[in-house]
PDB file of N, CA and C in Angstrom:
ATOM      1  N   UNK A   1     -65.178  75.743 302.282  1.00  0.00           N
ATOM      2  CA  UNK A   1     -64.234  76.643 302.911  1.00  0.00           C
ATOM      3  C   UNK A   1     -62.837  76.025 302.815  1.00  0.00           C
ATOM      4  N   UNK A   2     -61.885  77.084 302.531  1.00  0.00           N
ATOM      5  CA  UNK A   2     -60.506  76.267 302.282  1.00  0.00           C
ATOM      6  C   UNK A   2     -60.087  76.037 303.783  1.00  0.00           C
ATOM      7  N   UNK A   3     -58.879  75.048 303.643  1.00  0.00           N
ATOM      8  CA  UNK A   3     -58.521  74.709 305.064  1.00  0.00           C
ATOM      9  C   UNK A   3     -57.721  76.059 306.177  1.00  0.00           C
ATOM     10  N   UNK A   4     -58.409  75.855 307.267  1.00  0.00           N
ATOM     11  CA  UNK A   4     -57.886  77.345 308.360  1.00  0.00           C
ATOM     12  C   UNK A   4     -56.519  76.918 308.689  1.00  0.00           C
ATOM     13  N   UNK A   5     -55.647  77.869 308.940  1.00  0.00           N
ATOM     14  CA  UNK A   5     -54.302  77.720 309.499  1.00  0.00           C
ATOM     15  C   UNK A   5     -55.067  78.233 311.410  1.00  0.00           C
ATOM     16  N   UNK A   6     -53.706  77.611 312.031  1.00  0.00           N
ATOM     17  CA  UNK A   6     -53.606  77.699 313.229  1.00  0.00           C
ATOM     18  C   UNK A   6     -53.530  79.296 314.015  1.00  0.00           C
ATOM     19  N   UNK A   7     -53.227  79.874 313.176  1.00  0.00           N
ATOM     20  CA  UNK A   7     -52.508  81.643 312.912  1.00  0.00           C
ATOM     21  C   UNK A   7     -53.984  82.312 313.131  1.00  0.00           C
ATOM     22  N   UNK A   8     -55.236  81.940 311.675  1.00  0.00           N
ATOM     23  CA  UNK A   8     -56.275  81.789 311.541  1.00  0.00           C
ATOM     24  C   UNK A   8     -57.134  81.803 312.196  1.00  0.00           C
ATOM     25  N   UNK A   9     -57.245  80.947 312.468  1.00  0.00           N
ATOM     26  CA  UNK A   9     -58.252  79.877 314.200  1.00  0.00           C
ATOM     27  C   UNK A   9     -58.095  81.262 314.886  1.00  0.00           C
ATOM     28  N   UNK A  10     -57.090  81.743 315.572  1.00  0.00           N
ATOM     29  CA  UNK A  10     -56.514  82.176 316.794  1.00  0.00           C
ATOM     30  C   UNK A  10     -56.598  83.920 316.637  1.00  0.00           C
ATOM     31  N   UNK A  11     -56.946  84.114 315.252  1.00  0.00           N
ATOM     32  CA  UNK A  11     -57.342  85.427 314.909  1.00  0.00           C
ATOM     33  C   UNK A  11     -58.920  85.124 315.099  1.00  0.00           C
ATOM     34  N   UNK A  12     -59.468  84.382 314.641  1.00  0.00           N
ATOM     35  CA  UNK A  12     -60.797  84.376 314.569  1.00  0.00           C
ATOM     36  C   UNK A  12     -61.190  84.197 315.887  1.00  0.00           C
ATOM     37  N   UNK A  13     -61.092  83.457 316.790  1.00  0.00           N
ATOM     38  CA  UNK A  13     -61.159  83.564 317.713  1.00  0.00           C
ATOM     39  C   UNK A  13     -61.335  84.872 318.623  1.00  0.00           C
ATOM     40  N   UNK A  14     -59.986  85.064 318.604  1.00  0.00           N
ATOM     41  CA  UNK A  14     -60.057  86.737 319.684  1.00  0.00           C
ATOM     42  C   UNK A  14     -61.020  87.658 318.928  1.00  0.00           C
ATOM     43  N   UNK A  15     -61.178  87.730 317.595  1.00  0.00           N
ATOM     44  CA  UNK A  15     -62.033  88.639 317.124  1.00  0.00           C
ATOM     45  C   UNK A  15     -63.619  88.071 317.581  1.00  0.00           C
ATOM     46  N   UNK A  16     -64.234  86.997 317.634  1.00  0.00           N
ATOM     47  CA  UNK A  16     -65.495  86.636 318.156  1.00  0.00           C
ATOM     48  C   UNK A  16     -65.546  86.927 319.681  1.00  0.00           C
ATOM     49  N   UNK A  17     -64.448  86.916 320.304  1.00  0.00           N
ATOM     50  CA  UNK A  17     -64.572  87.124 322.406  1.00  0.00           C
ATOM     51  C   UNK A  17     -64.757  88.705 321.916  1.00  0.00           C
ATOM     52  N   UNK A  18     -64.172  89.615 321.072  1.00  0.00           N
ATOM     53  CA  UNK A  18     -64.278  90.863 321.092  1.00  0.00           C
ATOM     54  C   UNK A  18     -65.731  91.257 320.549  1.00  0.00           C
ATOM     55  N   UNK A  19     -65.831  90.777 319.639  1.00  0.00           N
ATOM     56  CA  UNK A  19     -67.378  91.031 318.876  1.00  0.00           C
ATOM     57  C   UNK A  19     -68.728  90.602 320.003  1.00  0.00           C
ATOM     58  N   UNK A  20     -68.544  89.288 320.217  1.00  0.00           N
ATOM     59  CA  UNK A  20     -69.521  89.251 320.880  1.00  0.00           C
ATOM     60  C   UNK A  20     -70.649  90.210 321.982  1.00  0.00           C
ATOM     61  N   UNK A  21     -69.513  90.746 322.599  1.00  0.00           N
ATOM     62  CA  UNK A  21     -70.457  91.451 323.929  1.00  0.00           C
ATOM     63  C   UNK A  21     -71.177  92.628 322.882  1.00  0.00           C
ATOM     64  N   UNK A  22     -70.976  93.302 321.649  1.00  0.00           N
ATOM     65  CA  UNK A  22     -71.266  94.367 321.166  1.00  0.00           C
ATOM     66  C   UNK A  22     -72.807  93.768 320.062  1.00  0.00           C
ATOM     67  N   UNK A  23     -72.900  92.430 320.259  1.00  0.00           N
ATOM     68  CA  UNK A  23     -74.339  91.511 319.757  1.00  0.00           C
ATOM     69  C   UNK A  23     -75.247  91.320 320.508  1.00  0.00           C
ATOM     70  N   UNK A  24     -76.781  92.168 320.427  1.00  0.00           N
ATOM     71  CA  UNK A  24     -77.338  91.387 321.085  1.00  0.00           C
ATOM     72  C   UNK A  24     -78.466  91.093 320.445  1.00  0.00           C
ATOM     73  N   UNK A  25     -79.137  90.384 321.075  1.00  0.00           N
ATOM     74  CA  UNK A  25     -80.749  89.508 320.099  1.00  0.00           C
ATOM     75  C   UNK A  25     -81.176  90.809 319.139  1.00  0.00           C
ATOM     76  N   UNK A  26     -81.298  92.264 319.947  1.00  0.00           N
ATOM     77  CA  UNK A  26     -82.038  93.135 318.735  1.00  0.00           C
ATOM     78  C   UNK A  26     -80.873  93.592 317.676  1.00  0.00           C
ATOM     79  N   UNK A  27     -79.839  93.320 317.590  1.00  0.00           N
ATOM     80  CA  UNK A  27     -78.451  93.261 316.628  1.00  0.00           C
ATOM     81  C   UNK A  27     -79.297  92.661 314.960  1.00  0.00           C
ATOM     82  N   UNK A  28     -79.813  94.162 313.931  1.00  0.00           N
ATOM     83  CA  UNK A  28     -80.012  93.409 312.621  1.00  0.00           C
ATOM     84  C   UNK A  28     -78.794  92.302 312.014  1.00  0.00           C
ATOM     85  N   UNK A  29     -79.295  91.621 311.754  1.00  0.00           N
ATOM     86  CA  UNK A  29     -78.518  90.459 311.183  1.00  0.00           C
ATOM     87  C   UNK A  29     -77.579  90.910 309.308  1.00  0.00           C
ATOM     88  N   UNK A  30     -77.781  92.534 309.203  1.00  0.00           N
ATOM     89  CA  UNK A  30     -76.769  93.032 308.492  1.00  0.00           C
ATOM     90  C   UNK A  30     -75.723  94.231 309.141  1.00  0.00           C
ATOM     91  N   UNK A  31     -75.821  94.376 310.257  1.00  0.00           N
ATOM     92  CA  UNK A  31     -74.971  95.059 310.910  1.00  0.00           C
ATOM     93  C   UNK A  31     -73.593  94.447 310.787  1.00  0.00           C
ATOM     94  N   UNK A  32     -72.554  95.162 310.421  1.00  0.00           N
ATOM     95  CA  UNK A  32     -71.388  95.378 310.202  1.00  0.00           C
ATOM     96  C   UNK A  32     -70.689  94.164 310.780  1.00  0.00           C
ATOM     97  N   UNK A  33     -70.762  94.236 312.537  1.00  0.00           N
ATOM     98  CA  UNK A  33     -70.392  93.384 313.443  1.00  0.00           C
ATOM     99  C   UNK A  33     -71.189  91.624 313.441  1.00  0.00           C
ATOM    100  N   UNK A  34     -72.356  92.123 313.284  1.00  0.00           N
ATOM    101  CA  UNK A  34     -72.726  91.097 313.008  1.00  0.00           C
ATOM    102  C   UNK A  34     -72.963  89.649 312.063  1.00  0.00           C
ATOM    103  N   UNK A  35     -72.625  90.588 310.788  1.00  0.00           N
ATOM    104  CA  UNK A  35     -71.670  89.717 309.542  1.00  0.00           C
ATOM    105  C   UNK A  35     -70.457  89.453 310.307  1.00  0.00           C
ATOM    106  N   UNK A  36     -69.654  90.009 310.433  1.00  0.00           N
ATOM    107  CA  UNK A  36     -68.495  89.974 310.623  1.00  0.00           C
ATOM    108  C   UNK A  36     -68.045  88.433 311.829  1.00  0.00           C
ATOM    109  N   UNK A  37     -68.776  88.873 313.102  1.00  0.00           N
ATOM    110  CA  UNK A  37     -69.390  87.921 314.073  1.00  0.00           C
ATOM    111  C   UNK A  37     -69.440  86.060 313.380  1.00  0.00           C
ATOM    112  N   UNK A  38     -70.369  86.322 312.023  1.00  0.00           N
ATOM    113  CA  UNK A  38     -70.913  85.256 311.732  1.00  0.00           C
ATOM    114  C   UNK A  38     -69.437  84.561 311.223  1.00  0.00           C
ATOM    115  N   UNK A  39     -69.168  85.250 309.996  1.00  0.00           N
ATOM    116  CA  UNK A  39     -67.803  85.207 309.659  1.00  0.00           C
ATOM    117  C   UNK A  39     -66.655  84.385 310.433  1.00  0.00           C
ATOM    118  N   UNK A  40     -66.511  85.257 311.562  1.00  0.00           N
ATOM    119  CA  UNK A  40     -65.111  84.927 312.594  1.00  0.00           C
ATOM    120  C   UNK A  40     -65.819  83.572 312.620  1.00  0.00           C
ATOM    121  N   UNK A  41     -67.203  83.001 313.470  1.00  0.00           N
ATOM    122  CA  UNK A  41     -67.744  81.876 313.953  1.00  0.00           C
ATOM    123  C   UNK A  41     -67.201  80.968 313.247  1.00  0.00           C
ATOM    124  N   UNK A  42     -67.979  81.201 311.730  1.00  0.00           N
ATOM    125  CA  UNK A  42     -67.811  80.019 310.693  1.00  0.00           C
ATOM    126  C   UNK A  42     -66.108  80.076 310.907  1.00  0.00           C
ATOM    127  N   UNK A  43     -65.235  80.294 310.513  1.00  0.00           N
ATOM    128  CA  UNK A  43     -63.883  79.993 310.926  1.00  0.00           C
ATOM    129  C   UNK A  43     -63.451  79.017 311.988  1.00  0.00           C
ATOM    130  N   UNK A  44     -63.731  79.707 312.945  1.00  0.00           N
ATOM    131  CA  UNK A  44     -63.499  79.089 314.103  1.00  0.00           C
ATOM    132  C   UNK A  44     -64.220  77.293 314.269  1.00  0.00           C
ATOM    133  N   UNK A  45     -65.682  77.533 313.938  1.00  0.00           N
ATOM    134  CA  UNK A  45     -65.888  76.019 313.101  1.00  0.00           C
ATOM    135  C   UNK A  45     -65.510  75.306 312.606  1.00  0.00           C
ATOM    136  N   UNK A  46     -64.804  75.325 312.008  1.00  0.00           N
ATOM    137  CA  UNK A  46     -64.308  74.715 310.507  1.00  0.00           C
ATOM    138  C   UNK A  46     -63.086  74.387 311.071  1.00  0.00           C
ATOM    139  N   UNK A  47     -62.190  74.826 311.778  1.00  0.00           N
ATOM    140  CA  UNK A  47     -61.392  74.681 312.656  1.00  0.00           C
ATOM    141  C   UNK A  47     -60.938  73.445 313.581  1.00  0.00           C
ATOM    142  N   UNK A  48     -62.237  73.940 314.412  1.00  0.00           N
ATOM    143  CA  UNK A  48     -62.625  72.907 315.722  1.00  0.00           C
ATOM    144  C   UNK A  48     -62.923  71.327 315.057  1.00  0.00           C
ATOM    145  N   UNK A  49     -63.862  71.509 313.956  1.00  0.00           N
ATOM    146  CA  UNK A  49     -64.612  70.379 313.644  1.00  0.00           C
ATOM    147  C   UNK A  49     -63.142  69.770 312.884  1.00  0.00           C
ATOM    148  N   UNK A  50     -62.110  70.444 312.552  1.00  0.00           N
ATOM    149  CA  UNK A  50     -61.283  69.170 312.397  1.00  0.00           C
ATOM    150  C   UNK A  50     -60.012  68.998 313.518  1.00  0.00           C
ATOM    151  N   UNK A  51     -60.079  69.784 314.280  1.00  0.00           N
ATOM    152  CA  UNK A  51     -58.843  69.562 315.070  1.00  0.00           C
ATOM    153  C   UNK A  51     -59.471  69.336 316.506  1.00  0.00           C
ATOM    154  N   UNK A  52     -60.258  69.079 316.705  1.00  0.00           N
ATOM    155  CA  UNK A  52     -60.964  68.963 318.246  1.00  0.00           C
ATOM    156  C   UNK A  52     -62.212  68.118 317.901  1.00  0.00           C
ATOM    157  N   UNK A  53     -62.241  66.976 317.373  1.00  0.00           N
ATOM    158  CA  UNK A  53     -63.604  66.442 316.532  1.00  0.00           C
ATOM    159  C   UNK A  53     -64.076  65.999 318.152  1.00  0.00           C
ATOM    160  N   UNK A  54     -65.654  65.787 318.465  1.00  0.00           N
ATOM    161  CA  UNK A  54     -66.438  65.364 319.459  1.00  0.00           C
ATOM    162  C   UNK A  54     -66.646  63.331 319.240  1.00  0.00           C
ATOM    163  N   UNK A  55     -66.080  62.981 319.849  1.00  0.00           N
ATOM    164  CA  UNK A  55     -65.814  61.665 320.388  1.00  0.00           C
ATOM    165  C   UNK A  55     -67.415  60.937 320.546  1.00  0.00           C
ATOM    166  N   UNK A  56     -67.827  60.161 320.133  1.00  0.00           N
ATOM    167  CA  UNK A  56     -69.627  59.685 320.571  1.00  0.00           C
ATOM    168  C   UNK A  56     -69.405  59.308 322.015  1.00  0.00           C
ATOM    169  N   UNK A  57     -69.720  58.991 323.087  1.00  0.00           N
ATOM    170  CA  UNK A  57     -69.912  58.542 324.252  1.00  0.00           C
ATOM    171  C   UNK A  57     -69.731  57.432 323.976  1.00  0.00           C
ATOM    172  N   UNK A  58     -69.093  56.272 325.235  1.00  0.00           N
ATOM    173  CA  UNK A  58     -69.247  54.731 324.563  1.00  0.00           C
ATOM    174  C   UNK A  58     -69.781  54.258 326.102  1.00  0.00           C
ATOM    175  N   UNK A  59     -70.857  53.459 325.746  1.00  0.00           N
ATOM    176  CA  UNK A  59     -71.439  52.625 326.558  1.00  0.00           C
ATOM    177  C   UNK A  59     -71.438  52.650 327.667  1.00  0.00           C
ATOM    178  N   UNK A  60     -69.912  53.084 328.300  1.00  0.00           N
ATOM    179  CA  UNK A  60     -69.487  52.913 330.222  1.00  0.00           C
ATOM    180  C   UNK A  60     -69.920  54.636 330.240  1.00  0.00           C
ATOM    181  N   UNK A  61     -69.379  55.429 329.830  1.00  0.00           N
ATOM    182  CA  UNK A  61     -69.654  56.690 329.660  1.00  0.00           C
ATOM    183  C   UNK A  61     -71.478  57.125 329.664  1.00  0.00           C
ATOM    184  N   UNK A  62     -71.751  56.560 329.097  1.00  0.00           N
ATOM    185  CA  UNK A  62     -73.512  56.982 328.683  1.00  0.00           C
ATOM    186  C   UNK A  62     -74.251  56.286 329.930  1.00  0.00           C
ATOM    187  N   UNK A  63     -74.047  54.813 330.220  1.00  0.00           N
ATOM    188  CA  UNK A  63     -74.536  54.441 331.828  1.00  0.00           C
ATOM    189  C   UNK A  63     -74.284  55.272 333.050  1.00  0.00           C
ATOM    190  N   UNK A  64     -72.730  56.013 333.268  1.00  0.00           N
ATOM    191  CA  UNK A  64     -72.017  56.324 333.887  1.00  0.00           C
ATOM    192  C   UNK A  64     -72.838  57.832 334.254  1.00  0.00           C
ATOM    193  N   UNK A  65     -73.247  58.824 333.047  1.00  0.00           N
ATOM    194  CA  UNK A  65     -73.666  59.975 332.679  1.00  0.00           C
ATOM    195  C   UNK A  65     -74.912  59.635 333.529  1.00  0.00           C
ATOM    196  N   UNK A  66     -75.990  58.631 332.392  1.00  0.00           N
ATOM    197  CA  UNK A  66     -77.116  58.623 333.450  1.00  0.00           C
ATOM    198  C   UNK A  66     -77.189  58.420 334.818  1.00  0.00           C
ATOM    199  N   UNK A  67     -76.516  57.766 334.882  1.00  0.00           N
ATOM    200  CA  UNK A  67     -76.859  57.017 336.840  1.00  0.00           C
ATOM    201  C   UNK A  67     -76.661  58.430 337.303  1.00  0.00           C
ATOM    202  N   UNK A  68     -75.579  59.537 337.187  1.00  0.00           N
ATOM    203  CA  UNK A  68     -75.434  60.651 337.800  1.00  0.00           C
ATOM    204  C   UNK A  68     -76.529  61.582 337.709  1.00  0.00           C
ATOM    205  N   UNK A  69     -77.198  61.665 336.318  1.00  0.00           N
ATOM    206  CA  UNK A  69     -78.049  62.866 336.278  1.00  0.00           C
ATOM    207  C   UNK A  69     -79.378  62.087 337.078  1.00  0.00           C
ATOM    208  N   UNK A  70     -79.964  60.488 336.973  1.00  0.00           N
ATOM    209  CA  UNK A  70     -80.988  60.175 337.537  1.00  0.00           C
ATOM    210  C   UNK A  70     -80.674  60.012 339.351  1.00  0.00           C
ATOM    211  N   UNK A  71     -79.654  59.944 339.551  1.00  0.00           N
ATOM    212  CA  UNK A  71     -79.544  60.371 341.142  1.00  0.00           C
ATOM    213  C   UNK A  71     -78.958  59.287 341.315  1.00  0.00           C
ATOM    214  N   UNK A  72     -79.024  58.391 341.126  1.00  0.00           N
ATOM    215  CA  UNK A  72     -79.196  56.342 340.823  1.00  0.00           C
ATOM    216  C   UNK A  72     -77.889  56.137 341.258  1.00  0.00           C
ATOM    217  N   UNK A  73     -77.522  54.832 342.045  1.00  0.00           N
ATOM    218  CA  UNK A  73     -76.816  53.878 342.368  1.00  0.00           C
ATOM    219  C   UNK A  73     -76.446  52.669 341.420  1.00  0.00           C
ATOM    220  N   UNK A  74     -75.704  52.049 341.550  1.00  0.00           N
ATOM    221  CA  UNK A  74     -75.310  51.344 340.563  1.00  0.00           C
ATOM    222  C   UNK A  74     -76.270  50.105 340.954  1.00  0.00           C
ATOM    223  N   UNK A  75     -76.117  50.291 342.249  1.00  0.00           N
ATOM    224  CA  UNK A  75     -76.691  49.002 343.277  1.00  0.00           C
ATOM    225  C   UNK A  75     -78.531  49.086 342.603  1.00  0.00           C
ATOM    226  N   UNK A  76     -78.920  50.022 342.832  1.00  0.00           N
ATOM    227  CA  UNK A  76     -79.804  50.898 342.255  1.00  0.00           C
ATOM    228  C   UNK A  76     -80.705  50.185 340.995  1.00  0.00           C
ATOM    229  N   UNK A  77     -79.482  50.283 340.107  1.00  0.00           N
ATOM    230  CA  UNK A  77     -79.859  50.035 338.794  1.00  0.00           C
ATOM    231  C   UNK A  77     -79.691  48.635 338.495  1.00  0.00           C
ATOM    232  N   UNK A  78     -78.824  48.005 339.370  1.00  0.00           N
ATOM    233  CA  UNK A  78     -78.910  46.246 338.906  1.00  0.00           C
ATOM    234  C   UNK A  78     -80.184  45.392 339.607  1.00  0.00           C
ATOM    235  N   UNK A  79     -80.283  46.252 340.482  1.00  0.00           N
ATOM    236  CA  UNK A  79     -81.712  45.901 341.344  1.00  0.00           C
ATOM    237  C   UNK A  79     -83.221  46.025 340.404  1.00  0.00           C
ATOM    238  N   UNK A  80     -83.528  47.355 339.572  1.00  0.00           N
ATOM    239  CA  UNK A  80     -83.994  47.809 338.652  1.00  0.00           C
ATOM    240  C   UNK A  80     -84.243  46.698 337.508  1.00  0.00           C
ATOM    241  N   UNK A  81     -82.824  46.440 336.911  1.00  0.00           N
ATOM    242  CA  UNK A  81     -83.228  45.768 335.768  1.00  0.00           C
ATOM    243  C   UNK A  81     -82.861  44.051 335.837  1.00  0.00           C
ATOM    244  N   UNK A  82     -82.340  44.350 337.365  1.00  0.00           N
ATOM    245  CA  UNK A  82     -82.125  42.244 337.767  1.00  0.00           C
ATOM    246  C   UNK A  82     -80.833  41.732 337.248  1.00  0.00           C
ATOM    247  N   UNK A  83     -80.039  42.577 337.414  1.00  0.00           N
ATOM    248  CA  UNK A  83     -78.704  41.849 337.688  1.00  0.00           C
ATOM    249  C   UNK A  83     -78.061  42.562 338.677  1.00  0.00           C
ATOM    250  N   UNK A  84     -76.399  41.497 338.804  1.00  0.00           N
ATOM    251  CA  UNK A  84     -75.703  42.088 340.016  1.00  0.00           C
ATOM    252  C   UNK A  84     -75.105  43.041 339.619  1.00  0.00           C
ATOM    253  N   UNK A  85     -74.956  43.897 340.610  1.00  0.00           N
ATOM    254  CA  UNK A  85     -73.955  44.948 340.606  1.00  0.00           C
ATOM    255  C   UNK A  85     -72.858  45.227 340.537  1.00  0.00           C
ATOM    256  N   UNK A  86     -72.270  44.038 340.586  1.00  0.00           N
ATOM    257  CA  UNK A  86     -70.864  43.708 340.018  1.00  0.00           C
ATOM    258  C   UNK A  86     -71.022  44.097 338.411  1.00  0.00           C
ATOM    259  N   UNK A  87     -72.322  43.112 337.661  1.00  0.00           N
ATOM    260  CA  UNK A  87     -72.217  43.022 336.438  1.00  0.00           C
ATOM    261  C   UNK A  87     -72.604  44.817 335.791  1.00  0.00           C
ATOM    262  N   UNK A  88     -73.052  45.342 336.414  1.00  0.00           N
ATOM    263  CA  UNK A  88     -72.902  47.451 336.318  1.00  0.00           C
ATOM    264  C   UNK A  88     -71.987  47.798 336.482  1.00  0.00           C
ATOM    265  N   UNK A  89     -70.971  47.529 337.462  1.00  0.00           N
ATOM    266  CA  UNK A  89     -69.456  47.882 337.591  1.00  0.00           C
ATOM    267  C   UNK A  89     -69.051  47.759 336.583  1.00  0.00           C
ATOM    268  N   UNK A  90     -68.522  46.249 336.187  1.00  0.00           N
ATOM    269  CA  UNK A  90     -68.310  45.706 334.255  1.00  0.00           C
ATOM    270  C   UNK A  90     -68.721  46.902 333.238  1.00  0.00           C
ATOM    271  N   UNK A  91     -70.119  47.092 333.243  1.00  0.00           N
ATOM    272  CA  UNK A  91     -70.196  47.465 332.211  1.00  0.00           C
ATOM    273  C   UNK A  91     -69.650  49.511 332.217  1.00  0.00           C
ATOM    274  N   UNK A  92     -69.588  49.708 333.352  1.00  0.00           N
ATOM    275  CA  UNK A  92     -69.121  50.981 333.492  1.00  0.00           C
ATOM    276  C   UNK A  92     -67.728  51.326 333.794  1.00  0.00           C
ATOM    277  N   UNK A  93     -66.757  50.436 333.727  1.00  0.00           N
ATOM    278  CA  UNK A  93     -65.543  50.563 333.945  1.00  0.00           C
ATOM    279  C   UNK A  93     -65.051  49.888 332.455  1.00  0.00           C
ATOM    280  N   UNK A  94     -66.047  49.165 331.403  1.00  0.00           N
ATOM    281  CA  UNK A  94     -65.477  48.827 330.617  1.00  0.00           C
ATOM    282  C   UNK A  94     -65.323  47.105 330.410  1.00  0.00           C
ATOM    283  N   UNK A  95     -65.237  46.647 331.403  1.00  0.00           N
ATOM    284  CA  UNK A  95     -64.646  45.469 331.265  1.00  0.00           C
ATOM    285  C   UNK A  95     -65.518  44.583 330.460  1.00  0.00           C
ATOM    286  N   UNK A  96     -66.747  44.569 330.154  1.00  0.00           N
ATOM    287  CA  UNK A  96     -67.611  44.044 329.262  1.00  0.00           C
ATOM    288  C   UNK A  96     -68.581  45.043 328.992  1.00  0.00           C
ATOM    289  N   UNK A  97     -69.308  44.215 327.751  1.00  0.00           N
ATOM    290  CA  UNK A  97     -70.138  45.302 326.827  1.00  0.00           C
ATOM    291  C   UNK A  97     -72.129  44.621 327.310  1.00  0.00           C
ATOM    292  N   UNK A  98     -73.138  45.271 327.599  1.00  0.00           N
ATOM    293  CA  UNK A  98     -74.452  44.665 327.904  1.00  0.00           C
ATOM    294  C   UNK A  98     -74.852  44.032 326.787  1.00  0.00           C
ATOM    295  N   UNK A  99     -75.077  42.919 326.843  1.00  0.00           N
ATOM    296  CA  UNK A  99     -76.335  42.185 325.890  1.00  0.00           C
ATOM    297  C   UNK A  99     -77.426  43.394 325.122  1.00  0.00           C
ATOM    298  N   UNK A 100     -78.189  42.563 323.845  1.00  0.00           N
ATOM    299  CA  UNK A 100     -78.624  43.535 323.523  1.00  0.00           C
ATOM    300  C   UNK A 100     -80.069  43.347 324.679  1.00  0.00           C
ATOM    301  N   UNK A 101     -80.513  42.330 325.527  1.00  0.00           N
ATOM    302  CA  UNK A 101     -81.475  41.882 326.338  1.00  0.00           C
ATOM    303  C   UNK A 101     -81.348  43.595 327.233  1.00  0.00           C
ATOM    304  N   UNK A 102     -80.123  43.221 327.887  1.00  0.00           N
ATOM    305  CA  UNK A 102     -79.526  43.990 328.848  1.00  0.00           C
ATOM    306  C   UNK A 102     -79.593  45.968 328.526  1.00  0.00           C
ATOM    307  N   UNK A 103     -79.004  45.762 327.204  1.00  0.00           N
ATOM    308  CA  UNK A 103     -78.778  47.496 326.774  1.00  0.00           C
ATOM    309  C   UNK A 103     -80.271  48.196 326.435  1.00  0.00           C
ATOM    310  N   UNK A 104     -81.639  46.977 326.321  1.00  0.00           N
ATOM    311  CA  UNK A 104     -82.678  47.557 325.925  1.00  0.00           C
ATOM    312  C   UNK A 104     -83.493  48.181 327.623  1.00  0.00           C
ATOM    313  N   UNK A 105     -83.041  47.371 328.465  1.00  0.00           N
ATOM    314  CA  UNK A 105     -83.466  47.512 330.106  1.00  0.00           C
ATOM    315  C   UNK A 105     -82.601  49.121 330.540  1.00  0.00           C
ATOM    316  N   UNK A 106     -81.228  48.880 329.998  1.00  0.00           N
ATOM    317  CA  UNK A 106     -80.568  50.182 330.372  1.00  0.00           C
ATOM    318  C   UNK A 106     -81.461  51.398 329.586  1.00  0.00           C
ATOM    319  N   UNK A 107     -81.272  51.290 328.423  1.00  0.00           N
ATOM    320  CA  UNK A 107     -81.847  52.448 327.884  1.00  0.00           C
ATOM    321  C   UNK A 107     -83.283  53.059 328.416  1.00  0.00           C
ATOM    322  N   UNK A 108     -84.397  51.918 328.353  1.00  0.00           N
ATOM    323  CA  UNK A 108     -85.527  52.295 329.443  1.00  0.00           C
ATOM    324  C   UNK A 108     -85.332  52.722 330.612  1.00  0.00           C
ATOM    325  N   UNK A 109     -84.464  52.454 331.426  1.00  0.00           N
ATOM    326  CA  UNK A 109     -84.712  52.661 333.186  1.00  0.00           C
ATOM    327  C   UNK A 109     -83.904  54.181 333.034  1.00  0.00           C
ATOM    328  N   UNK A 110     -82.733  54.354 332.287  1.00  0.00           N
ATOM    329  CA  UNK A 110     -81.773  55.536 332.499  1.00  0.00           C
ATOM    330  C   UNK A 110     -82.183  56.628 331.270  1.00  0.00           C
ATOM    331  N   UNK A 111     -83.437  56.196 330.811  1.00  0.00           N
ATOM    332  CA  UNK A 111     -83.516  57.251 329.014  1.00  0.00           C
ATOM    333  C   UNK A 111     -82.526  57.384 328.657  1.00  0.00           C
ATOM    334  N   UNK A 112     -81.802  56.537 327.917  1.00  0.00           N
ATOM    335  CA  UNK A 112     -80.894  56.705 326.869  1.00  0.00           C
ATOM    336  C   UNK A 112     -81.209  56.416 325.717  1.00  0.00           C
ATOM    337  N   UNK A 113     -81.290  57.262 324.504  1.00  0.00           N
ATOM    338  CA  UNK A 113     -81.799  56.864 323.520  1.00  0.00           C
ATOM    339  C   UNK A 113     -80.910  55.927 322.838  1.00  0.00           C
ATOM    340  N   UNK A 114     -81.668  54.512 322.451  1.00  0.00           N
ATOM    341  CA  UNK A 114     -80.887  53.415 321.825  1.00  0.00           C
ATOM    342  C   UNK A 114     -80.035  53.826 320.589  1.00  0.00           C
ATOM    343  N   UNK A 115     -80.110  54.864 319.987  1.00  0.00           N
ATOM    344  CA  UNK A 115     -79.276  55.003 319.120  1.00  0.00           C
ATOM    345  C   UNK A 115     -77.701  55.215 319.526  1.00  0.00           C
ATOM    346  N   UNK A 116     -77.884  55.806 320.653  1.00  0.00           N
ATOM    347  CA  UNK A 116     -76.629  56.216 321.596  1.00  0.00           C
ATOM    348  C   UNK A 116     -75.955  55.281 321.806  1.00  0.00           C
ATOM    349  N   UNK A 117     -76.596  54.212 322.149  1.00  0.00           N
ATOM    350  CA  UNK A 117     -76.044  53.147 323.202  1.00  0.00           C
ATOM    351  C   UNK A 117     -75.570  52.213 322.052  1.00  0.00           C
ATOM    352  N   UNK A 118     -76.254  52.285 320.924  1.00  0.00           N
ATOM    353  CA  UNK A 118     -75.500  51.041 319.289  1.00  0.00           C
ATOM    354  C   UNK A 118     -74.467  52.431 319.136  1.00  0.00           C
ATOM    355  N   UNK A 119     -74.056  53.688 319.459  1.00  0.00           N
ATOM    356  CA  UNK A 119     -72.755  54.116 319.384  1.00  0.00           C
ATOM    357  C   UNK A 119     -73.354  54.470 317.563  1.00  0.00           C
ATOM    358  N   UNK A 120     -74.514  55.455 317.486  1.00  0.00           N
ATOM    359  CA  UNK A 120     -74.838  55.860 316.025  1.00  0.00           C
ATOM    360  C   UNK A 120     -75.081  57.400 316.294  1.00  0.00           C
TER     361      UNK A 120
END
């Protein structure tokens, strides 16, 4: 796809908020709107994926994420995997990075898949 202008984007756009509500699951996938639909999307894609690219999570972020969705304390989690809670603060504010000893205990106790946490 050649590169979208900003003009572009912003047409494609309003045309997908308009299209949309007139799609639904029983919408044949050659209906007029619904090409059209696909169309605006792919635009708007192509778009985003270079001017709004998605950032990987880094390390303080992905601890930070879990402890919230598992309910968990920080206190919680150094208790869990046997360190202080100071040294969870560190690693969630940044100030140091976990051992790989350490990031294999995080990933078990909080399910984070290790690929996440090597930042792949």
């Amino acid at each position: 796809m050649t590169k979208v202008s900003k003009e572009q984007y912003e047409f494609a756009l309003a045309k997908v908020e308009e299209l949309l509500p007139l799609i639904g699951d029983d919408t044949p996938s050659n209906d007029k709107n619904a090409i059209e639909l696909t169309l605006m999307s792919e635009i708007v894609i192509s778009y985003e994926k270079e001017h709004f690219p998605i950032e990987k999570p880094t390390v303080s972020e992905l601890i930070e994420f879990s402890l919230e969705e598992k309910g968990m304390s920080q206190k919680e989690l150094a208790i869990e995997i046997g360190i202080s809670p100071s040294r969870i603060n560190d690693y969630i504010a940044g100030r140091s990075e976990p051992t790989l000893k350490i990031a294999r205990l995080l990933c078990r106790v909080l399910n984070i898949p290790p690929a996440a946490m090597l930042g792949m």
